[in-house]
N, C-alpha and C. Protein backbone atom coordinates (compact mmCIF):
# COMPACT_ATOMS: atom_id res chain seq x y z
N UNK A 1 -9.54 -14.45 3.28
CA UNK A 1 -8.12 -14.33 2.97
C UNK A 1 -7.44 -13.67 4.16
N UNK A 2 -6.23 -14.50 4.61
CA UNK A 2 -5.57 -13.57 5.93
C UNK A 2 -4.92 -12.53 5.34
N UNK A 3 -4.57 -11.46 6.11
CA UNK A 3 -3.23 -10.70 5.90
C UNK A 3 -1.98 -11.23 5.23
N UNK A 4 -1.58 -12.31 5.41
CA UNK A 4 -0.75 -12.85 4.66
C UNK A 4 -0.48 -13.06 2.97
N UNK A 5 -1.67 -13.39 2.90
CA UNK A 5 -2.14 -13.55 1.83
C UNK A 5 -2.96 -12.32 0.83
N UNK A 6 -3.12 -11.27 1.98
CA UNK A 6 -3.23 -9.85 1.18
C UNK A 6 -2.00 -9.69 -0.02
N UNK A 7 -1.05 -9.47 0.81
CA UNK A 7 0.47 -9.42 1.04
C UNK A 7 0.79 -10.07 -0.39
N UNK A 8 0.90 -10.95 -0.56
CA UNK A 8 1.32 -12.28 -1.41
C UNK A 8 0.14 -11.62 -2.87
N UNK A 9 -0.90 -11.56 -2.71
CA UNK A 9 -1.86 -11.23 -3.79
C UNK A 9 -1.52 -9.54 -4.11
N UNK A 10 -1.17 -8.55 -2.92
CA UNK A 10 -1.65 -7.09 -3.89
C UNK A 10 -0.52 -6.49 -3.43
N UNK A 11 0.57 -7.11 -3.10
CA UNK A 11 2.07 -6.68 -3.05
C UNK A 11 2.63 -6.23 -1.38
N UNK A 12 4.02 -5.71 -1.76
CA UNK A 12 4.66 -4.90 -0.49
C UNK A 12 3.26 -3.98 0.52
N UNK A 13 2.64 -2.79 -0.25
CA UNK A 13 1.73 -2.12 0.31
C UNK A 13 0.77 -2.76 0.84
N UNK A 14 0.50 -3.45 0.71
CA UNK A 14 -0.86 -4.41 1.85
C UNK A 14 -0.38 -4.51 2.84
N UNK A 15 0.91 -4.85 3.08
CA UNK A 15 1.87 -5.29 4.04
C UNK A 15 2.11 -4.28 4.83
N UNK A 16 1.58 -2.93 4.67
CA UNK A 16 1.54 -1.62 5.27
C UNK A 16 0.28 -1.31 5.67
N UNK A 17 -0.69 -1.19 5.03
CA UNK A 17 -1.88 -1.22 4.87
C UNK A 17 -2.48 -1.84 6.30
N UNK A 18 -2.35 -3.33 6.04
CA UNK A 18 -2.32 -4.56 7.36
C UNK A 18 -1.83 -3.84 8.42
N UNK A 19 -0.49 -3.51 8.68
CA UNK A 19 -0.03 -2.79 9.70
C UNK A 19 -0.49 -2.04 10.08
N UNK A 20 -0.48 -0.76 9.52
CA UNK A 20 -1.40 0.39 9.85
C UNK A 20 -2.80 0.63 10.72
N UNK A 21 -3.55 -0.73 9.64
CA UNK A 21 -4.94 -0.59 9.95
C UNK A 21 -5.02 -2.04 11.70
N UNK A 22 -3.54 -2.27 11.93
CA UNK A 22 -3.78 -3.20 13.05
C UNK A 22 -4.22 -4.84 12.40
N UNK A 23 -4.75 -4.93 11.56
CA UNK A 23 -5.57 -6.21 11.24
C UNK A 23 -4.14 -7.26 10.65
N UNK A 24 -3.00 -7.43 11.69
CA UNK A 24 -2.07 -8.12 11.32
C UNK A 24 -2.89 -9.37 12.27
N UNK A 25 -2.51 -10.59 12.03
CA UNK A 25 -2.89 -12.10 13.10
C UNK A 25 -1.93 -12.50 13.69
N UNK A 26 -2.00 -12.50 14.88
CA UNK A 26 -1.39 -12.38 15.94
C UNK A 26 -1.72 -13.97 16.21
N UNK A 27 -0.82 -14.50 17.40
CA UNK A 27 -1.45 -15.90 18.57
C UNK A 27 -1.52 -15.38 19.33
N UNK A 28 -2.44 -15.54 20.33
CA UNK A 28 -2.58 -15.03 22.11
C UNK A 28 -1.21 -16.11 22.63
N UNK A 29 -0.60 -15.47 23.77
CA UNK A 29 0.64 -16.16 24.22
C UNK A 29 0.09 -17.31 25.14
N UNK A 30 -1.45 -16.98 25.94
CA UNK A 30 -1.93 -17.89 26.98
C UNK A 30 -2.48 -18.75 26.16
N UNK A 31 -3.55 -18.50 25.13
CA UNK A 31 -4.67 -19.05 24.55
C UNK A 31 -4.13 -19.79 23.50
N UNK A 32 -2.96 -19.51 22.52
CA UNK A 32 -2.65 -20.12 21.31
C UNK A 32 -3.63 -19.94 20.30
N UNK A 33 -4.50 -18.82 20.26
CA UNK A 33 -5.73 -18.44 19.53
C UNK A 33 -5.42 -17.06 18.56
N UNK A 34 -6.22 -16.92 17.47
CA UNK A 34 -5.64 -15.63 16.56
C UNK A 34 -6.56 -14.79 17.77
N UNK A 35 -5.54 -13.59 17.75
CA UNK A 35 -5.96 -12.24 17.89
C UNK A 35 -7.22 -12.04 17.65
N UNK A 36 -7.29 -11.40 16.01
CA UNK A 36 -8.10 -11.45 15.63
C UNK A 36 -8.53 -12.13 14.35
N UNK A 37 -9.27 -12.26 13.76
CA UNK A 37 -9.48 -13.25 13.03
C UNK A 37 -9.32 -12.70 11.55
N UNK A 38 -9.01 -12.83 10.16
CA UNK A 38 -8.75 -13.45 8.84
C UNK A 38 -9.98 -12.32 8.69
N UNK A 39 -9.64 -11.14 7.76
CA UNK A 39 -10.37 -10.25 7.34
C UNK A 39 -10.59 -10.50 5.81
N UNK A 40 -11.27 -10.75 4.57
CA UNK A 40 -11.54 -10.33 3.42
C UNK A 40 -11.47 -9.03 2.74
N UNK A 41 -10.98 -8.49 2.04
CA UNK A 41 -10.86 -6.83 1.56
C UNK A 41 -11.07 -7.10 -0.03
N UNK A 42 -12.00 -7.45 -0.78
CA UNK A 42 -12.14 -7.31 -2.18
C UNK A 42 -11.21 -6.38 -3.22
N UNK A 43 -10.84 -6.90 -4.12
CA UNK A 43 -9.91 -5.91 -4.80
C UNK A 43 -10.47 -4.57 -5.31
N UNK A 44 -11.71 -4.96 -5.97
CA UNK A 44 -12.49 -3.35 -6.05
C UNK A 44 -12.56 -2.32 -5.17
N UNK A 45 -12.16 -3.01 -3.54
CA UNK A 45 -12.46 -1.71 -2.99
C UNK A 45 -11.01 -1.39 -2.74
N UNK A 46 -9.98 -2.35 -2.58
CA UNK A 46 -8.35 -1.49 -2.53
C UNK A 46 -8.07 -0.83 -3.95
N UNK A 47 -8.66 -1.15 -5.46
CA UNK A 47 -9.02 -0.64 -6.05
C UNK A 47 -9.26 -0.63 -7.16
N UNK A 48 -9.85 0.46 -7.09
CA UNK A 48 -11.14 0.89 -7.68
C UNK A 48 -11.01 1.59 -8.99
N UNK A 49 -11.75 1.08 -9.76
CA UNK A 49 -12.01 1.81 -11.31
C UNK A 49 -11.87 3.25 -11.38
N UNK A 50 -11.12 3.79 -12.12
CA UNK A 50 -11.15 4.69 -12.11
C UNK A 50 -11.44 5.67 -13.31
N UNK A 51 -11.70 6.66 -14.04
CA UNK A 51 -11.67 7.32 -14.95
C UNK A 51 -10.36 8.65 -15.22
N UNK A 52 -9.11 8.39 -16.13
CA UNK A 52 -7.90 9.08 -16.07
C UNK A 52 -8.87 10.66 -15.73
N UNK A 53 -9.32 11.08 -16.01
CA UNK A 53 -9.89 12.81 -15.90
C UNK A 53 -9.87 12.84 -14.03
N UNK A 54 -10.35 11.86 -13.24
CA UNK A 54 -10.78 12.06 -12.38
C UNK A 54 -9.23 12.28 -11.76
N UNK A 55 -8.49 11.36 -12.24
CA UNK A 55 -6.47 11.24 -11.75
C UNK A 55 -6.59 12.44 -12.12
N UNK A 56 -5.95 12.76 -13.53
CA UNK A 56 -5.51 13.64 -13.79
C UNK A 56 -5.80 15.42 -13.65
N UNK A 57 -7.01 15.30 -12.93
CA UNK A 57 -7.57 16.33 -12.63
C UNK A 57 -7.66 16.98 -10.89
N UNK A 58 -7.02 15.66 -10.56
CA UNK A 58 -6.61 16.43 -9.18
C UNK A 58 -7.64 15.69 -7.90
N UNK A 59 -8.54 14.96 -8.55
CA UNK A 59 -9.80 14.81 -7.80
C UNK A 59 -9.75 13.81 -7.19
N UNK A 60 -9.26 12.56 -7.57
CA UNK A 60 -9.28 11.19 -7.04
C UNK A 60 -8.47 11.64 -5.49
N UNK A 61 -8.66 11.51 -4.04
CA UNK A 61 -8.10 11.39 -3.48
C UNK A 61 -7.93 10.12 -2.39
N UNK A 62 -7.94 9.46 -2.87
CA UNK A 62 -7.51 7.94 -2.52
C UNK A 62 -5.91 7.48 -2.89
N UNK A 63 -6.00 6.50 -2.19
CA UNK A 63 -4.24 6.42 -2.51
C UNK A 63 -4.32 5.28 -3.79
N UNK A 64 -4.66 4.21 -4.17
CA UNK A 64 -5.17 3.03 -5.12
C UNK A 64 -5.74 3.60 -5.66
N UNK A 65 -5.88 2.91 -7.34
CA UNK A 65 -6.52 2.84 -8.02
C UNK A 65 -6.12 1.86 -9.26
N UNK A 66 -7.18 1.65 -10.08
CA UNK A 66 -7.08 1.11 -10.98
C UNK A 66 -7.57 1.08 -12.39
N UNK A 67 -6.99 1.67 -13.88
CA UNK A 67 -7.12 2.58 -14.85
C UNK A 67 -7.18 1.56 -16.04
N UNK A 68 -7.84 1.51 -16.95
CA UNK A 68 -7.81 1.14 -18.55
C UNK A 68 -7.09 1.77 -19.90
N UNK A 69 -6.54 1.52 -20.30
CA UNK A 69 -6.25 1.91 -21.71
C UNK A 69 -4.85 2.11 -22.77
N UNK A 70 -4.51 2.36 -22.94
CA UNK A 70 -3.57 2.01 -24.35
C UNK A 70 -2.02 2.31 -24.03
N UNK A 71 -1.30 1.40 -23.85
CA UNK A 71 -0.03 1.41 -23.81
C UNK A 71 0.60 2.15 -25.15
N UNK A 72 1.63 3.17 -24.64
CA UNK A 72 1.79 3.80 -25.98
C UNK A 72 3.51 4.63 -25.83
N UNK A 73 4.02 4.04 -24.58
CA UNK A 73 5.90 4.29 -24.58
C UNK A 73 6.26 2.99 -23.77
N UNK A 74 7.13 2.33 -23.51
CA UNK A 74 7.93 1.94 -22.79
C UNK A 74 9.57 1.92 -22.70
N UNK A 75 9.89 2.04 -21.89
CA UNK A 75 11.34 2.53 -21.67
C UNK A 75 12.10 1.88 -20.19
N UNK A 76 13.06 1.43 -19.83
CA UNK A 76 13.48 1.43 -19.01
C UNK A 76 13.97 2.60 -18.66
N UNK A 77 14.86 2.21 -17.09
CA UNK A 77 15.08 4.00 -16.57
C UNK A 77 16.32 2.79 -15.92
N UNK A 78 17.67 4.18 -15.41
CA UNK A 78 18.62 3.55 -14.56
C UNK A 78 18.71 3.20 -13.45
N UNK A 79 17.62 3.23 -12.78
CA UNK A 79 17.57 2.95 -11.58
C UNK A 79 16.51 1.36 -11.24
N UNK A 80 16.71 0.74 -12.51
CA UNK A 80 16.13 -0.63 -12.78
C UNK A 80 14.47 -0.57 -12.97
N UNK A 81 13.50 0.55 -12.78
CA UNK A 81 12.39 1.10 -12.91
C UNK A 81 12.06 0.77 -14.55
N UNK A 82 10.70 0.30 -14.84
CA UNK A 82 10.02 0.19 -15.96
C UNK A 82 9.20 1.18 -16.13
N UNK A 83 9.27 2.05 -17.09
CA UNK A 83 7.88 3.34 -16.88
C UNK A 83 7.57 2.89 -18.10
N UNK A 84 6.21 3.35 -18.27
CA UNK A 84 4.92 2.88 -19.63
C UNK A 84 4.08 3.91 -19.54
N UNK A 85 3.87 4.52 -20.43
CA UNK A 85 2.46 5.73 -20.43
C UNK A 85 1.61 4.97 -20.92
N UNK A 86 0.43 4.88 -20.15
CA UNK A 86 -0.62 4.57 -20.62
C UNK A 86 -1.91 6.18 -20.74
N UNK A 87 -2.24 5.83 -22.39
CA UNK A 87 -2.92 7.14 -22.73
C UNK A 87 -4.84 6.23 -22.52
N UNK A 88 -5.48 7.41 -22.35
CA UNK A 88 -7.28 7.44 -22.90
C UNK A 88 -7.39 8.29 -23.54
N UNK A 89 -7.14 8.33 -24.63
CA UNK A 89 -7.81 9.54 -25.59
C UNK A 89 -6.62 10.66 -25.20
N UNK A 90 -6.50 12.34 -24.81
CA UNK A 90 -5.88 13.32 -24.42
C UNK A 90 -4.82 13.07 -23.37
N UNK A 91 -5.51 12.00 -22.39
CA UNK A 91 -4.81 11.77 -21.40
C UNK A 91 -4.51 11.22 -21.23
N UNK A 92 -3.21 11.08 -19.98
CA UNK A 92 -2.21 10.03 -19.82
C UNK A 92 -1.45 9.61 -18.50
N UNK A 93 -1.09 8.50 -17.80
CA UNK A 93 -0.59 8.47 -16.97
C UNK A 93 0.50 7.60 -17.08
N UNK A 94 1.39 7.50 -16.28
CA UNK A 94 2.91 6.91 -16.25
C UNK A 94 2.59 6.08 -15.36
N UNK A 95 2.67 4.83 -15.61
CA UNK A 95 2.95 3.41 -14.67
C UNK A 95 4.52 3.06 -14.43
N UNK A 96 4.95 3.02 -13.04
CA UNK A 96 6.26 2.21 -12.89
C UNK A 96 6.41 1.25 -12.25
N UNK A 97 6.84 0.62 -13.05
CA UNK A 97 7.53 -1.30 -12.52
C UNK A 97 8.21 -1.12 -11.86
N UNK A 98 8.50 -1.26 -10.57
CA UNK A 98 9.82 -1.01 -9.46
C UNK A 98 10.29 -2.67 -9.13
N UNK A 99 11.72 -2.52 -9.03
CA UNK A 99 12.56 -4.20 -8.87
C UNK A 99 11.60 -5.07 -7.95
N UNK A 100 11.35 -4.34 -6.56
CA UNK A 100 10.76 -4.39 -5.58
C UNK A 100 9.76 -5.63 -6.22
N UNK A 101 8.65 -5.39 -6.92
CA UNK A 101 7.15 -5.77 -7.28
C UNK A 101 7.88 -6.14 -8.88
N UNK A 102 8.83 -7.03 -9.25
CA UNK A 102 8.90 -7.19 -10.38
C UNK A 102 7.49 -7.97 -11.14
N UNK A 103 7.55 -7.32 -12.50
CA UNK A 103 6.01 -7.91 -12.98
C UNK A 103 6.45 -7.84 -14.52
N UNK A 104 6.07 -8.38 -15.56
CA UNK A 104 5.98 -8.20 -16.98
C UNK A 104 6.10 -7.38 -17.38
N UNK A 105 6.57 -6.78 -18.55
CA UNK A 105 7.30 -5.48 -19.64
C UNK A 105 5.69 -5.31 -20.46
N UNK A 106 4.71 -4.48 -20.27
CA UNK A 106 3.96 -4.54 -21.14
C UNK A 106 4.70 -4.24 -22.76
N UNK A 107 3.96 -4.33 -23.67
CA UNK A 107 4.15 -4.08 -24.84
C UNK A 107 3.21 -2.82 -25.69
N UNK A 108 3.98 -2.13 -26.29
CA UNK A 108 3.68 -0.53 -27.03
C UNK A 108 2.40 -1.38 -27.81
N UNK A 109 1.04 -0.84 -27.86
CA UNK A 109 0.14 -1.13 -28.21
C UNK A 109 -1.19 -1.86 -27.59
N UNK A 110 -0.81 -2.39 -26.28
CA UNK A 110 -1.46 -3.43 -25.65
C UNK A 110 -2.36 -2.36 -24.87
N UNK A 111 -3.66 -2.65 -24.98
CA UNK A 111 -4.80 -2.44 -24.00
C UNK A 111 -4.16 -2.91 -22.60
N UNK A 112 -4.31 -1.81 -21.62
CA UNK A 112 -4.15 -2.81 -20.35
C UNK A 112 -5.22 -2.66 -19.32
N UNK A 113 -5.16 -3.07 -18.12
CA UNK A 113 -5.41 -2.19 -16.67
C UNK A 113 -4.43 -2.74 -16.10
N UNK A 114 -4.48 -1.55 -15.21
CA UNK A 114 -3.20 -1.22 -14.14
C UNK A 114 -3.73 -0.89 -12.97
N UNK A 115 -2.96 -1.66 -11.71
CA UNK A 115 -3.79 -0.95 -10.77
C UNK A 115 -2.34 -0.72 -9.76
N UNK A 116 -2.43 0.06 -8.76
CA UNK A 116 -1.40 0.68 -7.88
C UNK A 116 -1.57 1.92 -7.07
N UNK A 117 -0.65 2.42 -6.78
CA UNK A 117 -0.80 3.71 -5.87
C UNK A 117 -0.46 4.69 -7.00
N UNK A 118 -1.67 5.51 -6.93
CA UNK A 118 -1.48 7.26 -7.21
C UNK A 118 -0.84 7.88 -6.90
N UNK A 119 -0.18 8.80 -7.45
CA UNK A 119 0.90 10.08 -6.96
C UNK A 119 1.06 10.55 -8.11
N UNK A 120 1.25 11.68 -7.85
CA UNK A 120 1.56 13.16 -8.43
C UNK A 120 2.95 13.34 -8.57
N UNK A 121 3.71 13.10 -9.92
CA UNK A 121 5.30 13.72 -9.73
C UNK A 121 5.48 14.96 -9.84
N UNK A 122 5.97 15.62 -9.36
CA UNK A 122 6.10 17.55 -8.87
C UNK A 122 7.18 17.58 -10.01
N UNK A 123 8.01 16.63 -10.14
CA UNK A 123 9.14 17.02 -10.82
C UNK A 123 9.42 16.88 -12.17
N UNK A 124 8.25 15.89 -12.90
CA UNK A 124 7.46 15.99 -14.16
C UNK A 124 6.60 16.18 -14.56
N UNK A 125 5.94 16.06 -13.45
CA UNK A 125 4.52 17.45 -13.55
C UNK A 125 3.68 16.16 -14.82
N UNK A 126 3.25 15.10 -13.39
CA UNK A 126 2.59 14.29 -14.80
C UNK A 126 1.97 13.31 -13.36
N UNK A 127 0.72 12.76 -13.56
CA UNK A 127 -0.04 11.51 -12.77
C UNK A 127 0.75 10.41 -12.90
N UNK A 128 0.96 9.75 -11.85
CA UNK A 128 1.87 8.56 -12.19
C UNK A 128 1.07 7.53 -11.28
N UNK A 129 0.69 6.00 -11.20
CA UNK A 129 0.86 4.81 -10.44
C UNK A 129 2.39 3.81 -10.83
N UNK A 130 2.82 4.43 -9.35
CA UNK A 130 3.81 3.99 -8.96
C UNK A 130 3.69 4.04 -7.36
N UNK A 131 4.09 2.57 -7.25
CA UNK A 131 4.33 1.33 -8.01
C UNK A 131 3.19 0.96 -8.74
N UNK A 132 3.48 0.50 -9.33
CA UNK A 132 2.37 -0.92 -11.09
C UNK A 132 2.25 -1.77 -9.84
N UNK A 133 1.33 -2.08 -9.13
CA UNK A 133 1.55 -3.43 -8.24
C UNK A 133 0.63 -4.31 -9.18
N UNK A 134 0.07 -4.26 -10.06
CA UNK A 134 0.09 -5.36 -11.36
C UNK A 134 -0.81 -4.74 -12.29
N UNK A 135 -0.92 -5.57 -13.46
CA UNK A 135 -1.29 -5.02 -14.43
C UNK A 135 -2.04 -6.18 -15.47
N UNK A 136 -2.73 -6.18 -16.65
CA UNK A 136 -3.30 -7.43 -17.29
C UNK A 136 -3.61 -7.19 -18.48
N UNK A 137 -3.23 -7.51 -19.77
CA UNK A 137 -4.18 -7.07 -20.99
C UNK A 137 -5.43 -6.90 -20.80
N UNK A 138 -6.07 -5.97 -21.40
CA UNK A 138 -7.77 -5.71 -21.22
C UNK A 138 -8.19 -7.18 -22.15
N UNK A 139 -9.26 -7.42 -21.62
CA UNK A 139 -9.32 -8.69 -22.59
C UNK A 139 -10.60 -8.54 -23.31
């Protein structure tokens, strides 16, 4: 899969990711040849299973991840943002849908996984993936 197609499959952030890490495909201007060549990155390893204790406990320090379990608020917000708590048992994290990565309204009750970037809101003092760069009923 090229970079391009990161992009297209695991959202805006690949598209950073790619950059960052250099592995964008280039043409040589003399040669008409890629740069470098069409890298593979499996989704398990941009990411990765996770267990909410390990989020919510401060420990996961990776930026991705990707979480299981029970949809149990949804709400829009004014700034066009979808937030959803998804609980495991005690714990809980806040997924947000941003316009950006528009994706499906889960529904209050639905098993999901979610996968996206981790962060910490300081200002609700709660684990959040935001952005949702997608999400799927558990099946």
């Amino acid at each position: 899969m090229n970079p391009r197609n990161l992009i297209v499959k695991y959202g805006s952030h690949a598209a950073v990711a790619v950059t960052a890490l250099g592995l964008g495909v280039g043409v040589g201007s003399q040669t008409n040849r890629p740069i470098m060549p069409a890298i593979k990155i499996p989704a398990e390893q941009l990411y990765p299973s996770v267990p909410f204790e390990k989020i919510t406990s401060g420990q996961w320090g990776r930026p991705r991840a990707k979480i299981t379990g029970n949809v149990t608020l949804v709400k829009s917000e004014e700034d066009g943002d979808i937030h959803f708590r998804v609980e495991n048992g005690t714990e809980f994290i806040v997924c947000e849908i941003t316009p950006p990565l528009p994706l499906p309204r889960p529904k209050v009750g639905q098993k999901v996984v979610v996968w996206g970037i981790v962060r910490y809101d300081g200002q609700h003092k709660h684990w959040e993936i935001h952005p949702t760069e997608g999400w799927q009923e558990f099946p």
